[in-house]
PDB file of N, CA and C in Angstrom:
ATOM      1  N   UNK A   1       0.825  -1.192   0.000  1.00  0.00           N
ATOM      2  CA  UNK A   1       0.000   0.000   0.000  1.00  0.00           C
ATOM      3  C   UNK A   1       0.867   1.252   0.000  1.00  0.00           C
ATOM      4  N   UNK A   2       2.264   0.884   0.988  1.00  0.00           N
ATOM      5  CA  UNK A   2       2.894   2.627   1.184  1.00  0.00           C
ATOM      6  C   UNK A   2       3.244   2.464  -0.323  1.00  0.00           C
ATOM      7  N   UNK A   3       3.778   1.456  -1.070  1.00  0.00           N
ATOM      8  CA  UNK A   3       4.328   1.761  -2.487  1.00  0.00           C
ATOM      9  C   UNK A   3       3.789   2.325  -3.620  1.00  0.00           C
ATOM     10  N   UNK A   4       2.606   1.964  -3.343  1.00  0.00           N
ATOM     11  CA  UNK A   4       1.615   2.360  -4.709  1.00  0.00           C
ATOM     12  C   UNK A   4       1.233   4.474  -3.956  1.00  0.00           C
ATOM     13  N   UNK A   5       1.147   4.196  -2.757  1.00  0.00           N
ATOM     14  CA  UNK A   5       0.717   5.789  -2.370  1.00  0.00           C
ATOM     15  C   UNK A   5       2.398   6.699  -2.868  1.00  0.00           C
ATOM     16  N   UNK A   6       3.404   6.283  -2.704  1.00  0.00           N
ATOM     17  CA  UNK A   6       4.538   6.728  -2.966  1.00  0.00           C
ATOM     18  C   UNK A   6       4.514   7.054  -4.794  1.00  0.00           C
ATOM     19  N   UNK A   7       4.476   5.785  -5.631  1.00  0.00           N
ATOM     20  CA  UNK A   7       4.233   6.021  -6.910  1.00  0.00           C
ATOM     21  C   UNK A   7       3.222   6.903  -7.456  1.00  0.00           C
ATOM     22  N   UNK A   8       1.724   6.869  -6.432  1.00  0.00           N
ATOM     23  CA  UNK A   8       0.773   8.506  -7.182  1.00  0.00           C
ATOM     24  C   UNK A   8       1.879   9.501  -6.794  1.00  0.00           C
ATOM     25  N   UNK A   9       2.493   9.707  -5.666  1.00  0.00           N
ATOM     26  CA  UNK A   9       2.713  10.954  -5.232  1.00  0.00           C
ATOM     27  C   UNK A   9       3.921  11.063  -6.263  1.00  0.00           C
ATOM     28  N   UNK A  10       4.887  10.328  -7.064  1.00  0.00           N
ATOM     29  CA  UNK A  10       5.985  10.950  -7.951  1.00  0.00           C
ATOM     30  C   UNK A  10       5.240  11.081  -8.811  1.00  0.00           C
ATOM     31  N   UNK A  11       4.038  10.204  -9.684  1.00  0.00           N
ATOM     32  CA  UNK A  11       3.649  10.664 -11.109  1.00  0.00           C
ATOM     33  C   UNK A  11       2.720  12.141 -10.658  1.00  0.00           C
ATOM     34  N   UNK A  12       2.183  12.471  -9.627  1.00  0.00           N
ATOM     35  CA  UNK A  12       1.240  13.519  -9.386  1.00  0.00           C
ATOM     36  C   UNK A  12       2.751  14.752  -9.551  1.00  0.00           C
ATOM     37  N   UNK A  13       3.879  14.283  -9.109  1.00  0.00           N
ATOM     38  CA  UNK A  13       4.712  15.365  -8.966  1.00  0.00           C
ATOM     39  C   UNK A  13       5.291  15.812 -10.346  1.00  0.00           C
ATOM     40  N   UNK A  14       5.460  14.814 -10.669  1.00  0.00           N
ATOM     41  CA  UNK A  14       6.086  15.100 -12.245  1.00  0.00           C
ATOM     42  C   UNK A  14       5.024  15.437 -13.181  1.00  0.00           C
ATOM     43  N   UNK A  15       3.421  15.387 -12.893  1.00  0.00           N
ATOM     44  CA  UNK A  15       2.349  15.913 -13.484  1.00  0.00           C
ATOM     45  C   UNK A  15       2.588  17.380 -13.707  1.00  0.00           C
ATOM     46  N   UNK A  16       2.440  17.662 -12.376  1.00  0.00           N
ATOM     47  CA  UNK A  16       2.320  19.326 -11.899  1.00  0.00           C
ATOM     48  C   UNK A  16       3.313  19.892 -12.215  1.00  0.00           C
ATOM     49  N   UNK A  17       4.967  19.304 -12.497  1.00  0.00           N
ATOM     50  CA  UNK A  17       5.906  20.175 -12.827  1.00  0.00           C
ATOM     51  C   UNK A  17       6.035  20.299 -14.978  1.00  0.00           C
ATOM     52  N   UNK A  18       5.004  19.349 -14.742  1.00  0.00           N
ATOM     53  CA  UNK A  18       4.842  19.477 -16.468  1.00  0.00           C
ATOM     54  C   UNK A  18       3.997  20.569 -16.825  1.00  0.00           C
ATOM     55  N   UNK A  19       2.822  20.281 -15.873  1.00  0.00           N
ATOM     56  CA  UNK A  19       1.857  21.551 -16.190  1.00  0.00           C
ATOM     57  C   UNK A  19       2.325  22.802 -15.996  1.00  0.00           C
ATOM     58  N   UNK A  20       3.165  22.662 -14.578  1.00  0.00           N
ATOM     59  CA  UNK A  20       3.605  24.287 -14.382  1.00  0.00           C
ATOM     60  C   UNK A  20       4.685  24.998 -15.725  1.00  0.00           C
ATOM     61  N   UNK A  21       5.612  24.216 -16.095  1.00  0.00           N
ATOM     62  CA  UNK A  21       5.944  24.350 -17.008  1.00  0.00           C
ATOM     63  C   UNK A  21       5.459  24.672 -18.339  1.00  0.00           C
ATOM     64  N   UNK A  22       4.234  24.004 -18.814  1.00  0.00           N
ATOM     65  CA  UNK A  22       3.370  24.831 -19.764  1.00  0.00           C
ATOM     66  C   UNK A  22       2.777  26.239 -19.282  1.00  0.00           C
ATOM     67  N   UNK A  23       2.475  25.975 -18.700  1.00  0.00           N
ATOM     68  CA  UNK A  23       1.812  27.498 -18.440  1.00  0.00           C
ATOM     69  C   UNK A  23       2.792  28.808 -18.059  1.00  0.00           C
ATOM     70  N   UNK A  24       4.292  27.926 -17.543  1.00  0.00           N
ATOM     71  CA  UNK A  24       4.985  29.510 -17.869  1.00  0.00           C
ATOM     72  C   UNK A  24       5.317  29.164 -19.120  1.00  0.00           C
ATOM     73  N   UNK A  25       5.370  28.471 -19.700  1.00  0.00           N
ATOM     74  CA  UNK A  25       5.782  29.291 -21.091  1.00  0.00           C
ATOM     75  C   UNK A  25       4.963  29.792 -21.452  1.00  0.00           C
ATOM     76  N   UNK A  26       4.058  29.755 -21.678  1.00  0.00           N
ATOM     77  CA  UNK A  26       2.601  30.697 -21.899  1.00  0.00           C
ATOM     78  C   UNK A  26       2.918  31.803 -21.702  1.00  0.00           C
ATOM     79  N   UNK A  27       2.869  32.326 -20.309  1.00  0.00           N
ATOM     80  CA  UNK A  27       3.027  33.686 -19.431  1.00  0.00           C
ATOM     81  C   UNK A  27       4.706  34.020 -20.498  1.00  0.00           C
ATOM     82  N   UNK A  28       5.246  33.382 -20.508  1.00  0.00           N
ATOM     83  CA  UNK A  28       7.068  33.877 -20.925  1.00  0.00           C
ATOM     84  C   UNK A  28       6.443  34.389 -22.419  1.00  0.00           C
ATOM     85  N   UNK A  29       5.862  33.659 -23.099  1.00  0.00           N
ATOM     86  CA  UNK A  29       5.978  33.882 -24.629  1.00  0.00           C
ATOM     87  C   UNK A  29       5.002  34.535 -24.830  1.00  0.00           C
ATOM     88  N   UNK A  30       3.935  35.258 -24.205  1.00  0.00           N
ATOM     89  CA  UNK A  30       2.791  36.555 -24.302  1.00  0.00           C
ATOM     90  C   UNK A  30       3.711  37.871 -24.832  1.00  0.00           C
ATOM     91  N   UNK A  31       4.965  38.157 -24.408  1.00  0.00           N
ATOM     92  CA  UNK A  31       5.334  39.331 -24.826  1.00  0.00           C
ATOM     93  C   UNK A  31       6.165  39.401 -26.227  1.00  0.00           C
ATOM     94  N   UNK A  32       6.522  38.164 -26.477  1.00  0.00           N
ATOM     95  CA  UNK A  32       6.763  37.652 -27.577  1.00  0.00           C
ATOM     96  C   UNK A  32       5.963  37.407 -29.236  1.00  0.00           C
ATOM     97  N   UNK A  33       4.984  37.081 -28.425  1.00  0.00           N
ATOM     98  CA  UNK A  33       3.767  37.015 -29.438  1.00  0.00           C
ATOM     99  C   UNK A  33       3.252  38.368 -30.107  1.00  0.00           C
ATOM    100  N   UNK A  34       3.143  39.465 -28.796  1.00  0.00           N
ATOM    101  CA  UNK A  34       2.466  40.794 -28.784  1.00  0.00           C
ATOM    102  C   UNK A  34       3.221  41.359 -30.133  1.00  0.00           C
ATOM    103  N   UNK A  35       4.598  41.345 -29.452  1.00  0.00           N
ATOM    104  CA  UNK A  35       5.663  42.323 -30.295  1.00  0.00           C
ATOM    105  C   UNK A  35       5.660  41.608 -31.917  1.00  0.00           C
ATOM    106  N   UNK A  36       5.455  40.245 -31.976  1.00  0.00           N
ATOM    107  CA  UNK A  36       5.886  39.762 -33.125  1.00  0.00           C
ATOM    108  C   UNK A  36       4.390  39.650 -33.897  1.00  0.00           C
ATOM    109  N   UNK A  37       3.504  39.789 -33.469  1.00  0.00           N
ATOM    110  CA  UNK A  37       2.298  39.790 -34.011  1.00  0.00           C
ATOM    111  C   UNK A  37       1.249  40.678 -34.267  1.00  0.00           C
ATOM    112  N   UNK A  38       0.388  40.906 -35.192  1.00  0.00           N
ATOM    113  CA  UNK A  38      -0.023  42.098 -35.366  1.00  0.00           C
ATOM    114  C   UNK A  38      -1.617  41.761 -34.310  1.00  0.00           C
ATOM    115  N   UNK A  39      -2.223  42.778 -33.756  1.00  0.00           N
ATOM    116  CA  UNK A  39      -3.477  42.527 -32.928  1.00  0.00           C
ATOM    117  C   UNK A  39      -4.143  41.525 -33.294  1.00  0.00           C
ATOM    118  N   UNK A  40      -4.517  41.867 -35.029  1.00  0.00           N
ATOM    119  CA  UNK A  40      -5.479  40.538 -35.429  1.00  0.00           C
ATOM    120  C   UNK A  40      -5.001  38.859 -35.440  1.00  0.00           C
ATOM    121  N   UNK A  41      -3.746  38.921 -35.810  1.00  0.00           N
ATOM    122  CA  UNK A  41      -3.453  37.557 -35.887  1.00  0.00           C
ATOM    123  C   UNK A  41      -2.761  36.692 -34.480  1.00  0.00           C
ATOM    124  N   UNK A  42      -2.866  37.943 -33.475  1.00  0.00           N
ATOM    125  CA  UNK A  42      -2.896  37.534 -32.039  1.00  0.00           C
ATOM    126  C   UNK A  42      -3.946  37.023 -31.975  1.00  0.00           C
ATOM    127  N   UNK A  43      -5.290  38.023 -31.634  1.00  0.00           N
ATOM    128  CA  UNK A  43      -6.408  37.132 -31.755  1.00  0.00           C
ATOM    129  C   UNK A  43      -6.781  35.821 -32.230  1.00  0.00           C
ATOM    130  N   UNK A  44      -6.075  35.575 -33.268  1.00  0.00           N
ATOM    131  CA  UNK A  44      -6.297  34.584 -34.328  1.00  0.00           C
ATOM    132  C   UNK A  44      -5.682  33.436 -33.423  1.00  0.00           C
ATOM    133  N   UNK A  45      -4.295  33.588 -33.106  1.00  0.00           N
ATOM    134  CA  UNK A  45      -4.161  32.278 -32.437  1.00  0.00           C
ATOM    135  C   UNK A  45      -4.634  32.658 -31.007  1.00  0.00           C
ATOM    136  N   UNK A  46      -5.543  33.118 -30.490  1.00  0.00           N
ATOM    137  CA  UNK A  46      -5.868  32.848 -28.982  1.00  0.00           C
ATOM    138  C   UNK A  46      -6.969  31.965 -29.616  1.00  0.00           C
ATOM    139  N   UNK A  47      -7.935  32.292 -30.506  1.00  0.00           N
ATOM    140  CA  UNK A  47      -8.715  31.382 -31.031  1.00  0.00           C
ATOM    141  C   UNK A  47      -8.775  30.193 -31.071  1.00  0.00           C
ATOM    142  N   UNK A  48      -7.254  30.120 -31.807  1.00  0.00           N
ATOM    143  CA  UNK A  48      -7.141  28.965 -32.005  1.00  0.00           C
ATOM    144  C   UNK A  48      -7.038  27.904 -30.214  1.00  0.00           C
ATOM    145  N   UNK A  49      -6.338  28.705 -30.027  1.00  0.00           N
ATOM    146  CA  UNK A  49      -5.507  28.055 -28.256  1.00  0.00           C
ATOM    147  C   UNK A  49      -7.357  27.288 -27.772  1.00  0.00           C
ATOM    148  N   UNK A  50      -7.687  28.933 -27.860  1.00  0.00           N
ATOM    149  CA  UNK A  50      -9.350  28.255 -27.295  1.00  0.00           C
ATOM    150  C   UNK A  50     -10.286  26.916 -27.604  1.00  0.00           C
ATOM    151  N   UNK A  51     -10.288  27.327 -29.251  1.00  0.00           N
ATOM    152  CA  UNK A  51     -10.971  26.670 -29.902  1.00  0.00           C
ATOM    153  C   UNK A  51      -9.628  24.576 -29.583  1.00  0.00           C
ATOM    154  N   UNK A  52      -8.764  24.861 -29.453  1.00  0.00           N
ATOM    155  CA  UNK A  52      -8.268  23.533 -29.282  1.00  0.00           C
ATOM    156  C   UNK A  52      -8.581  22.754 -27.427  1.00  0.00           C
ATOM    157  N   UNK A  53      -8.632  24.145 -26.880  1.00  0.00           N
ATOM    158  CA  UNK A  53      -8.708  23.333 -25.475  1.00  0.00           C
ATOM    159  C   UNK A  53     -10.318  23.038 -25.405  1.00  0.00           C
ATOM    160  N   UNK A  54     -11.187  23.594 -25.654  1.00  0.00           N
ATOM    161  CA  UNK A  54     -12.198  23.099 -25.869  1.00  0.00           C
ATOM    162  C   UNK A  54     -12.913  21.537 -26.417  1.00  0.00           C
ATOM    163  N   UNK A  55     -12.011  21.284 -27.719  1.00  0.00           N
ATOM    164  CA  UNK A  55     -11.695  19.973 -28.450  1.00  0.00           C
ATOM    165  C   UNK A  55     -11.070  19.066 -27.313  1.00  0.00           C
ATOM    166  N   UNK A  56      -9.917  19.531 -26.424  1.00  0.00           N
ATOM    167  CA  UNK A  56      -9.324  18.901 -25.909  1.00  0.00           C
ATOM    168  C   UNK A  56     -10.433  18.260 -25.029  1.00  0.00           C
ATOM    169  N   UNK A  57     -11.309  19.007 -24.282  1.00  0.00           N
ATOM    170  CA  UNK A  57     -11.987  18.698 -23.115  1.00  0.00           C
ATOM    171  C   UNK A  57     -13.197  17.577 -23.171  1.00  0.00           C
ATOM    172  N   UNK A  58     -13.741  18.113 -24.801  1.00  0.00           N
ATOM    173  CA  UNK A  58     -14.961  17.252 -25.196  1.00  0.00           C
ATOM    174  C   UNK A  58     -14.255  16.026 -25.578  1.00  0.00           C
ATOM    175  N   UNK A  59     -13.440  15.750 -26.325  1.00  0.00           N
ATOM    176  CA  UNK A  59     -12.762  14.960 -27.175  1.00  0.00           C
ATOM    177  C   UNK A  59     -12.204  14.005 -25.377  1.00  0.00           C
ATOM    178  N   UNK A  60     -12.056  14.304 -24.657  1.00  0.00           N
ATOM    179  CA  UNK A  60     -11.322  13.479 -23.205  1.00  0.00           C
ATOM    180  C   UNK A  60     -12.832  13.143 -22.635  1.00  0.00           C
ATOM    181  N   UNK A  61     -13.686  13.562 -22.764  1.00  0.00           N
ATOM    182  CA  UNK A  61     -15.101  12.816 -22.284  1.00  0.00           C
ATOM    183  C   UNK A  61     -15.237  11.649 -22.884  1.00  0.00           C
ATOM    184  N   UNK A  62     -15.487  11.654 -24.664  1.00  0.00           N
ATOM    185  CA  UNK A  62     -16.039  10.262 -25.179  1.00  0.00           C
ATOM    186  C   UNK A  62     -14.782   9.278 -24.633  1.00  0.00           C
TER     187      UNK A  62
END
């Protein structure tokens, strides 16, 4: 039992340092995007970002 509670707790750890890791790059590459992109085609890929996590969410139900 302690082994298997030990094994969630490294894959839960190495979860969260994956996620945290996406999301700063996110936050890192916003000022990147701004400067290199014109308003509209910013928009364009937040769209997209949206329009995929959305897919992501329905698409992980079926």
């Amino acid at each position: 039992m302690f082994a298997y509670f030990k094994n969630f707790i490294k894959h839960s750890t190495l979860y969260a340092i994956g996620n945290g890791i996406s999301r700063g790059a996110g936050i890192v590459l916003v000022p990147l995007y701004t400067r290199a992109l014109l308003p509209a085609e910013y928009g364009a890929l937040e769209m997209f970002y949206v329009t995929a996590s959305v897919l992501r969410t329905f698409l992980g139900l079926m």
